[in-house]
PDB file of N, CA and C in Angstrom:
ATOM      1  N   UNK A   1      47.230   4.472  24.469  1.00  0.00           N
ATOM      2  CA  UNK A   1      46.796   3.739  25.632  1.00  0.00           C
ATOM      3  C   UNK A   1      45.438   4.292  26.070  1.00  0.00           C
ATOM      4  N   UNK A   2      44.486   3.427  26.573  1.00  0.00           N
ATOM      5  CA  UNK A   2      43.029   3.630  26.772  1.00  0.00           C
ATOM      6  C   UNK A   2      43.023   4.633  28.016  1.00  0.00           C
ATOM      7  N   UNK A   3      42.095   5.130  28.775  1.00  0.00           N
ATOM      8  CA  UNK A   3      41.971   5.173  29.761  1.00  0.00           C
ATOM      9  C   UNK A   3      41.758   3.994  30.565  1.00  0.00           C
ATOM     10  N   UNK A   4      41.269   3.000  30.578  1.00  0.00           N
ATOM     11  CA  UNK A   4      41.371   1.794  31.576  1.00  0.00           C
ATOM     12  C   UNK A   4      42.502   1.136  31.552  1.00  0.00           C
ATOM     13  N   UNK A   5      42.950   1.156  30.342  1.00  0.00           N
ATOM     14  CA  UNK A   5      44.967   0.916  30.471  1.00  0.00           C
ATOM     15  C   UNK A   5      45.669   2.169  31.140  1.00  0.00           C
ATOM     16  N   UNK A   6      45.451   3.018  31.283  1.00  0.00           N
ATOM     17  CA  UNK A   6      46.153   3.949  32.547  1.00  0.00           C
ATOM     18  C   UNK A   6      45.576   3.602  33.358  1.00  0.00           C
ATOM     19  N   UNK A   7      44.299   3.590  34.299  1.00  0.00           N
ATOM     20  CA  UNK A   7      44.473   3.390  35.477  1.00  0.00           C
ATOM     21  C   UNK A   7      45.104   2.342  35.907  1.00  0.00           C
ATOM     22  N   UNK A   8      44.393   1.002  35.159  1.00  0.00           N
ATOM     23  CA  UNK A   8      45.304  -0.196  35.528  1.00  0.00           C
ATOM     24  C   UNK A   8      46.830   0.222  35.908  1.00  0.00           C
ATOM     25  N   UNK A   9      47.695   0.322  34.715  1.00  0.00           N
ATOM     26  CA  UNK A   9      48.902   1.074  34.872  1.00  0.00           C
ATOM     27  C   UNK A   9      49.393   2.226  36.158  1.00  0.00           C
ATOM     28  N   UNK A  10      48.386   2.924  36.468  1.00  0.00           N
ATOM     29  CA  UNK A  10      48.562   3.708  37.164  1.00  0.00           C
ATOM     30  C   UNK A  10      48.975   3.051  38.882  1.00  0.00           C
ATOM     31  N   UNK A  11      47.836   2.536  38.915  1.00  0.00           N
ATOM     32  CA  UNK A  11      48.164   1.590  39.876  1.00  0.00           C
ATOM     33  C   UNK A  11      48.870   0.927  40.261  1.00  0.00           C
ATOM     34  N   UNK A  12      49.152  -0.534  39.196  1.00  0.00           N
ATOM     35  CA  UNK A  12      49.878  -0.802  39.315  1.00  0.00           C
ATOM     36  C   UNK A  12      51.529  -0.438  39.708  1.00  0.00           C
ATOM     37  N   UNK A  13      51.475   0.671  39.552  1.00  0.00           N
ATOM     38  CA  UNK A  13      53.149   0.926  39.291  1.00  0.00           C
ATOM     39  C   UNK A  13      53.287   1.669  40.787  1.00  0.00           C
ATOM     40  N   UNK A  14      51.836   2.155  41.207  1.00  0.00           N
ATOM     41  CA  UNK A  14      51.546   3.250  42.425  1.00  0.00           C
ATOM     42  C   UNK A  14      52.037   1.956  44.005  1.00  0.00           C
ATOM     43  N   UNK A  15      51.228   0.538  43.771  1.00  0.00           N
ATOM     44  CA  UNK A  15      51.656  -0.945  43.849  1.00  0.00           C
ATOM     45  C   UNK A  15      53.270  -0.686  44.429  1.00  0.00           C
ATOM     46  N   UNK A  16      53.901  -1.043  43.158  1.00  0.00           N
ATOM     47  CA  UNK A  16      55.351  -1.160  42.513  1.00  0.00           C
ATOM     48  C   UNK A  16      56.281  -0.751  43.876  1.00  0.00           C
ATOM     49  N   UNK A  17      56.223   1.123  43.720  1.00  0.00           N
ATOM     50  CA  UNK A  17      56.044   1.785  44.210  1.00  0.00           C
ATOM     51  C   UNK A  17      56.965   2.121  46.056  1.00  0.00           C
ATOM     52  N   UNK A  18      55.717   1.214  46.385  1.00  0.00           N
ATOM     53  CA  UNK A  18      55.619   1.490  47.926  1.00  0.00           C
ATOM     54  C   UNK A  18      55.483   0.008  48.028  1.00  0.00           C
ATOM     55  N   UNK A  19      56.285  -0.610  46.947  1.00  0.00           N
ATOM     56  CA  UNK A  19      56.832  -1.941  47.862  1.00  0.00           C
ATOM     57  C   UNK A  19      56.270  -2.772  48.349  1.00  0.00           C
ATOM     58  N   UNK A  20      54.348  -2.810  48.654  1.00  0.00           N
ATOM     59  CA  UNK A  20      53.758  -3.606  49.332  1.00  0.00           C
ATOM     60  C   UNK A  20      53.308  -2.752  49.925  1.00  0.00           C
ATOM     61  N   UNK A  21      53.680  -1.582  50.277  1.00  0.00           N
ATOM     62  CA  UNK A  21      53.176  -0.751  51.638  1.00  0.00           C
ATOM     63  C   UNK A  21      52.131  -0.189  51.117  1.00  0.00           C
ATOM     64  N   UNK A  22      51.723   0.496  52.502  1.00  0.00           N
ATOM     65  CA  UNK A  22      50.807   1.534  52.172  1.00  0.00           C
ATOM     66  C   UNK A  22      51.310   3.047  52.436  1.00  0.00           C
ATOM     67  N   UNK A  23      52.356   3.233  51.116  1.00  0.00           N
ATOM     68  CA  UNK A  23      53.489   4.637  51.209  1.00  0.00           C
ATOM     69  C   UNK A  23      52.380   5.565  50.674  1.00  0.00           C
ATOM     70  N   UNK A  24      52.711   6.406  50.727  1.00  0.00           N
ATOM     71  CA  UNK A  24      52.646   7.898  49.920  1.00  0.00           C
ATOM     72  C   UNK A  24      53.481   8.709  49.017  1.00  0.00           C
ATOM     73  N   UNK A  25      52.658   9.025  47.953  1.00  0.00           N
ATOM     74  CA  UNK A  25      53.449   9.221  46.735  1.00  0.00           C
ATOM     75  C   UNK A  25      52.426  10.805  46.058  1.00  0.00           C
ATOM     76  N   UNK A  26      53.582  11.568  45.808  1.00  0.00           N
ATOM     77  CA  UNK A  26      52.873  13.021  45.109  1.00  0.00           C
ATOM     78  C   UNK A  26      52.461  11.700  43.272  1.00  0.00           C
ATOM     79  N   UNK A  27      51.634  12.633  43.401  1.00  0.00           N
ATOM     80  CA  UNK A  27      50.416  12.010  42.090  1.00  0.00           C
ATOM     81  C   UNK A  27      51.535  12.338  40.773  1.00  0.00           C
ATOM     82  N   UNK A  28      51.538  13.563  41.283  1.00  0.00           N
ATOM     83  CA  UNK A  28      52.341  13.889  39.676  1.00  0.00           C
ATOM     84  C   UNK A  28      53.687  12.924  39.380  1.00  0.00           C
ATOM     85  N   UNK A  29      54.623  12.846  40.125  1.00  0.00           N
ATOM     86  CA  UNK A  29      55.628  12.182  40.090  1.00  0.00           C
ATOM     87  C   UNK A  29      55.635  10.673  39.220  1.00  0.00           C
ATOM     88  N   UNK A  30      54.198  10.027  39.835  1.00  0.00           N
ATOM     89  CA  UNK A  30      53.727   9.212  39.588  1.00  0.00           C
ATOM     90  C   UNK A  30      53.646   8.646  38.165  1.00  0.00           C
ATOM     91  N   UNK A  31      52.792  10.259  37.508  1.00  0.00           N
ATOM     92  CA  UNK A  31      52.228   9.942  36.228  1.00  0.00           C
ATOM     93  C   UNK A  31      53.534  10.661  35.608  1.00  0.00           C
ATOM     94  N   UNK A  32      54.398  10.802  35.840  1.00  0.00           N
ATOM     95  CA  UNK A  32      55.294  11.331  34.914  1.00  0.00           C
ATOM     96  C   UNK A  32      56.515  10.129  34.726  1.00  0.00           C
ATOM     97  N   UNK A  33      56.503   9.272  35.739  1.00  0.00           N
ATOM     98  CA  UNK A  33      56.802   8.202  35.590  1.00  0.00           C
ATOM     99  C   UNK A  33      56.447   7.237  34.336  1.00  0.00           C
ATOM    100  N   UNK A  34      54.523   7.548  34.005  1.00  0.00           N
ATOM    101  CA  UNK A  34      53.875   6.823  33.293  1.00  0.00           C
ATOM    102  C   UNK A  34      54.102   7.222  31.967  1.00  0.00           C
ATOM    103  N   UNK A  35      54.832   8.842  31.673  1.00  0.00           N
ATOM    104  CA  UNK A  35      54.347   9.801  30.767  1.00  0.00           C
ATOM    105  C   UNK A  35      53.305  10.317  30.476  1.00  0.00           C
ATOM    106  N   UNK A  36      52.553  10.591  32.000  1.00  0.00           N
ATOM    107  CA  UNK A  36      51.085  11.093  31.642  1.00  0.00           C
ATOM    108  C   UNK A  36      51.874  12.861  31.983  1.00  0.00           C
ATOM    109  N   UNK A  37      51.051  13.559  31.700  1.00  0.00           N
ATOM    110  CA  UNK A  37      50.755  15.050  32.046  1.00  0.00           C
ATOM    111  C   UNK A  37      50.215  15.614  32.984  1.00  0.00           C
ATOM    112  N   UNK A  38      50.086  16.442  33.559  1.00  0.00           N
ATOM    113  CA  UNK A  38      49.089  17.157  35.056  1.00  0.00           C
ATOM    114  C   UNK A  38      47.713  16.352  34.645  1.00  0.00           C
ATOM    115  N   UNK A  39      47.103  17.117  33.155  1.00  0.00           N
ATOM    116  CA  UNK A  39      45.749  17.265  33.044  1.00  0.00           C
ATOM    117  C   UNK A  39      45.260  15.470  33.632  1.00  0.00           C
ATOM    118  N   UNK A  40      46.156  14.233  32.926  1.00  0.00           N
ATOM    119  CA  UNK A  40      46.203  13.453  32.472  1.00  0.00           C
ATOM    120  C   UNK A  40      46.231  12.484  33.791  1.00  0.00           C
ATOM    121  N   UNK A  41      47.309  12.541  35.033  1.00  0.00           N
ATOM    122  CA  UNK A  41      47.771  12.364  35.929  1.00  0.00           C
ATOM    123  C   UNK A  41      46.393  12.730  36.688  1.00  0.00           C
ATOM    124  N   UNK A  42      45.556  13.905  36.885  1.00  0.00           N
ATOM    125  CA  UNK A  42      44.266  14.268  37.478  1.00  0.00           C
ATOM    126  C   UNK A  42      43.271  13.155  37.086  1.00  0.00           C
ATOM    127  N   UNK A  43      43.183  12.986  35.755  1.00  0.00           N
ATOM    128  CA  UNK A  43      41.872  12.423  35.421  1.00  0.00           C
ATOM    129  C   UNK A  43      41.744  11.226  35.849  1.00  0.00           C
ATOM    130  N   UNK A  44      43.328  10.281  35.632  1.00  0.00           N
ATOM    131  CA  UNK A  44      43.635   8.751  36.516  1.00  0.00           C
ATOM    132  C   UNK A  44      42.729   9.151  37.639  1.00  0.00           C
ATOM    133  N   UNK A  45      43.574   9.921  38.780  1.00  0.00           N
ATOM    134  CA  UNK A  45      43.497  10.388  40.024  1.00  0.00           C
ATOM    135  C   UNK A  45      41.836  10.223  40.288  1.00  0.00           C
ATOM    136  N   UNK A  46      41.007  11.002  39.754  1.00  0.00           N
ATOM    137  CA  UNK A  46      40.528  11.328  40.136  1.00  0.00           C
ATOM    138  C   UNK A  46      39.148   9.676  40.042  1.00  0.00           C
ATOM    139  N   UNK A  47      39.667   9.300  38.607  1.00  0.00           N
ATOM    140  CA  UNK A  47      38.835   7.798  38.009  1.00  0.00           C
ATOM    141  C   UNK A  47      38.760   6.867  39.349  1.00  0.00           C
ATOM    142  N   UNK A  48      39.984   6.786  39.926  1.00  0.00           N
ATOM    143  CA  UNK A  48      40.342   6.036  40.708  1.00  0.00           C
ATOM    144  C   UNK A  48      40.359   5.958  42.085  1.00  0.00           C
ATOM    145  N   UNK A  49      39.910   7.865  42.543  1.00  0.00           N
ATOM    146  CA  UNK A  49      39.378   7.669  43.834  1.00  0.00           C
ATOM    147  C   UNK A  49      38.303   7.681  43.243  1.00  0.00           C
ATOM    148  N   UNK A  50      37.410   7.945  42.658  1.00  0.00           N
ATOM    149  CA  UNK A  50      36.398   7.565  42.570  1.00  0.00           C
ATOM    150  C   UNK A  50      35.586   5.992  42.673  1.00  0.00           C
ATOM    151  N   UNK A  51      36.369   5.581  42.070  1.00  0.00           N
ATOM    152  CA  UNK A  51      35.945   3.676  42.625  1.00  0.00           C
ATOM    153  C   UNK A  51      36.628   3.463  43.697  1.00  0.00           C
ATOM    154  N   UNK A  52      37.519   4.189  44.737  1.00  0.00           N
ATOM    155  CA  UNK A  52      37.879   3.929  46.164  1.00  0.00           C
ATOM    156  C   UNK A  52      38.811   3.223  45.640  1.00  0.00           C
ATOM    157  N   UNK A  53      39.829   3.283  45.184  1.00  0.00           N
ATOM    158  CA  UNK A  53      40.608   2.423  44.834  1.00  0.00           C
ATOM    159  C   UNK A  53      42.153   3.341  45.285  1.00  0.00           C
ATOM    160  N   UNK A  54      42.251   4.347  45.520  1.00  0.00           N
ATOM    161  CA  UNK A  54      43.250   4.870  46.571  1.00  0.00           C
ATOM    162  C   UNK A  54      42.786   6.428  47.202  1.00  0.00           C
ATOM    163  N   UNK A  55      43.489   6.889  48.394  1.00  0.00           N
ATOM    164  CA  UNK A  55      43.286   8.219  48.740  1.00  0.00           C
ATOM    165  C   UNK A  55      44.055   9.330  48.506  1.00  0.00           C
ATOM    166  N   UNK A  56      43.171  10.788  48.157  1.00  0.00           N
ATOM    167  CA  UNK A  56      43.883  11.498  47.886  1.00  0.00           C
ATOM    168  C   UNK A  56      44.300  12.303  49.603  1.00  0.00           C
ATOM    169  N   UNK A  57      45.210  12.273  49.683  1.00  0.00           N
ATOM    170  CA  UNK A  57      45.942  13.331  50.916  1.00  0.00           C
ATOM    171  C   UNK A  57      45.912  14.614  50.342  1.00  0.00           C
ATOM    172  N   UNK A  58      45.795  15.812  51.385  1.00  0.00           N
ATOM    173  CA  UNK A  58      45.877  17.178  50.902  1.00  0.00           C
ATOM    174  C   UNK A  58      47.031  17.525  50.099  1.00  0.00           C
ATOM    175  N   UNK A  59      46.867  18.404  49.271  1.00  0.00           N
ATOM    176  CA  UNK A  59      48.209  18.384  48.480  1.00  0.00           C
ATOM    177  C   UNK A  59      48.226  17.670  47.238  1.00  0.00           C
ATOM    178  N   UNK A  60      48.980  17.354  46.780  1.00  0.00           N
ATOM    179  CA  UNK A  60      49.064  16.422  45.865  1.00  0.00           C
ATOM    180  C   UNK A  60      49.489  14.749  45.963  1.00  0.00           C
ATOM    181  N   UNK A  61      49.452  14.285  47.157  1.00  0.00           N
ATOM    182  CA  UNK A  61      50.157  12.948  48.105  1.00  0.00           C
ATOM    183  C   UNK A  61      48.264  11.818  47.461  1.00  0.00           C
ATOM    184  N   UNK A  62      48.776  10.916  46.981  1.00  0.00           N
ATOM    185  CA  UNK A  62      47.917   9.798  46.987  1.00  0.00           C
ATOM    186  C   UNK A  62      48.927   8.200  47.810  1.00  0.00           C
ATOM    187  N   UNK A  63      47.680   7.555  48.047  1.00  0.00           N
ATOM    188  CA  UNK A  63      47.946   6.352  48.507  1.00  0.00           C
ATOM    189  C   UNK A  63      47.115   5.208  48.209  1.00  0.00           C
ATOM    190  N   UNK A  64      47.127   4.033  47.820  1.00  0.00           N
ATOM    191  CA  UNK A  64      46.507   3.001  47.395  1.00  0.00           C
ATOM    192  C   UNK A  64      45.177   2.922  48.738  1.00  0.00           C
ATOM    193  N   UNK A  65      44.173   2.277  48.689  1.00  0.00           N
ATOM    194  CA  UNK A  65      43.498   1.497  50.068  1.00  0.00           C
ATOM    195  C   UNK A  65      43.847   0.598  50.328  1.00  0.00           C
ATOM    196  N   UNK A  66      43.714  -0.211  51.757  1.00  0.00           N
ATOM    197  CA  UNK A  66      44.024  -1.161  51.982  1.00  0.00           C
ATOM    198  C   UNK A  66      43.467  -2.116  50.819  1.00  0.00           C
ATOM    199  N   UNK A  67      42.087  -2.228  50.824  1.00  0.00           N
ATOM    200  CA  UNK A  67      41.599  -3.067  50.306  1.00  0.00           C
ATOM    201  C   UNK A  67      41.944  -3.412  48.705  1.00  0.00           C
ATOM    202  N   UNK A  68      42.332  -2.255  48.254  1.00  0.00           N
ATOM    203  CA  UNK A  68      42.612  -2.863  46.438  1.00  0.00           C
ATOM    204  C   UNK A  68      44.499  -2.956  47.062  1.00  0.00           C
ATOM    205  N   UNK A  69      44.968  -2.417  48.034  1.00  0.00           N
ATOM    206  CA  UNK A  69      46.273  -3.542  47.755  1.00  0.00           C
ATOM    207  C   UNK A  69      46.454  -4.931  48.359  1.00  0.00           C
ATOM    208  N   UNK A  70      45.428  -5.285  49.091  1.00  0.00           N
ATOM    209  CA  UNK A  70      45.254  -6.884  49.246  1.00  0.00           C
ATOM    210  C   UNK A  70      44.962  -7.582  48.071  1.00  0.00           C
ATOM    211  N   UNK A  71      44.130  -6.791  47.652  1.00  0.00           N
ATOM    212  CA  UNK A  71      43.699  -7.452  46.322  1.00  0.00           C
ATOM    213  C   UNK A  71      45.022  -7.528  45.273  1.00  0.00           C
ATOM    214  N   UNK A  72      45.938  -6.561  45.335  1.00  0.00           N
ATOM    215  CA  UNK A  72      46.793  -6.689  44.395  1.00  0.00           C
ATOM    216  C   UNK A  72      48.076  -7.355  44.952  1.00  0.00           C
ATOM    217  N   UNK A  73      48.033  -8.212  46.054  1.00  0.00           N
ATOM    218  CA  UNK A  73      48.844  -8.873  46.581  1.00  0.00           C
ATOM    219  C   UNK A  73      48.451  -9.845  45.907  1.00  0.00           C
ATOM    220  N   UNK A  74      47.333 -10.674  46.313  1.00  0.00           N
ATOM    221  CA  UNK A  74      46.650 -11.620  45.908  1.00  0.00           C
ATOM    222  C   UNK A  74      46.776 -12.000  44.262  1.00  0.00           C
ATOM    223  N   UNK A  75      46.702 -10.894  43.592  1.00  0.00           N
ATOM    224  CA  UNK A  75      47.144 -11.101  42.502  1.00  0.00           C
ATOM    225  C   UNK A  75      48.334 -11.225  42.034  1.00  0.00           C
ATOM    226  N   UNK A  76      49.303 -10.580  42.254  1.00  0.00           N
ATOM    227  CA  UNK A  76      50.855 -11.228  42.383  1.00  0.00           C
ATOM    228  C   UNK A  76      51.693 -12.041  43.480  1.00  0.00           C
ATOM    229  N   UNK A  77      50.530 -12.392  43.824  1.00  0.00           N
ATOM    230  CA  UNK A  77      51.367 -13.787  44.815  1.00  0.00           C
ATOM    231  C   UNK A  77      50.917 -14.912  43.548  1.00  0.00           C
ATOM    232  N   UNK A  78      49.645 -14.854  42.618  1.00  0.00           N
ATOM    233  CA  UNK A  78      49.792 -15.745  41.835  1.00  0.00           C
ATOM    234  C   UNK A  78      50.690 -16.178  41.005  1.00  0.00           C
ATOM    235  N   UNK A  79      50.614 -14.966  40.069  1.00  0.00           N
ATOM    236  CA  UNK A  79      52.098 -14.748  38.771  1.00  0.00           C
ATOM    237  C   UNK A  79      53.213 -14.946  39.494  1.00  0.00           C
TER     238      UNK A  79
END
């Protein structure tokens, strides 16, 4: 799997998740869900706050932004 097929993935499932919400979720949990690894689980993490696409909380706690989970409403209100 690519790296742009994990984040996608990553997300998505981060999405999944919290139901619609805007929950909080330890990162690792996350990617071990995915079968990613620490190193592996970081690099998502880090791809992905980097385009603002969720926040990291102190600790290890991430959360989607509002704005990419409207967007990912929008996209599964289609499908």
């Amino acid at each position: 799997m690519s790296e742009p097929d994990l984040s996608e993935e990553f997300i998505d499932r981060l999405y999944e998740l919290a139901e619609g919400d805007l929950k909080t979720f330890d990162r690792y949990e996350v990617g071990q869900e995915l079968g990613l690894d620490r190193e592996q689980t970081d690099a998502v993490v880090e791809e992905l706050y980097g385009k603002r696409q969720l926040q990291k909380i102190p600790g290890t706690k991430i959360v989607l932004t509002p704005p990419v989970k409207e967007v990912l409403e929008s996209k599964k209100s289609i499908l």
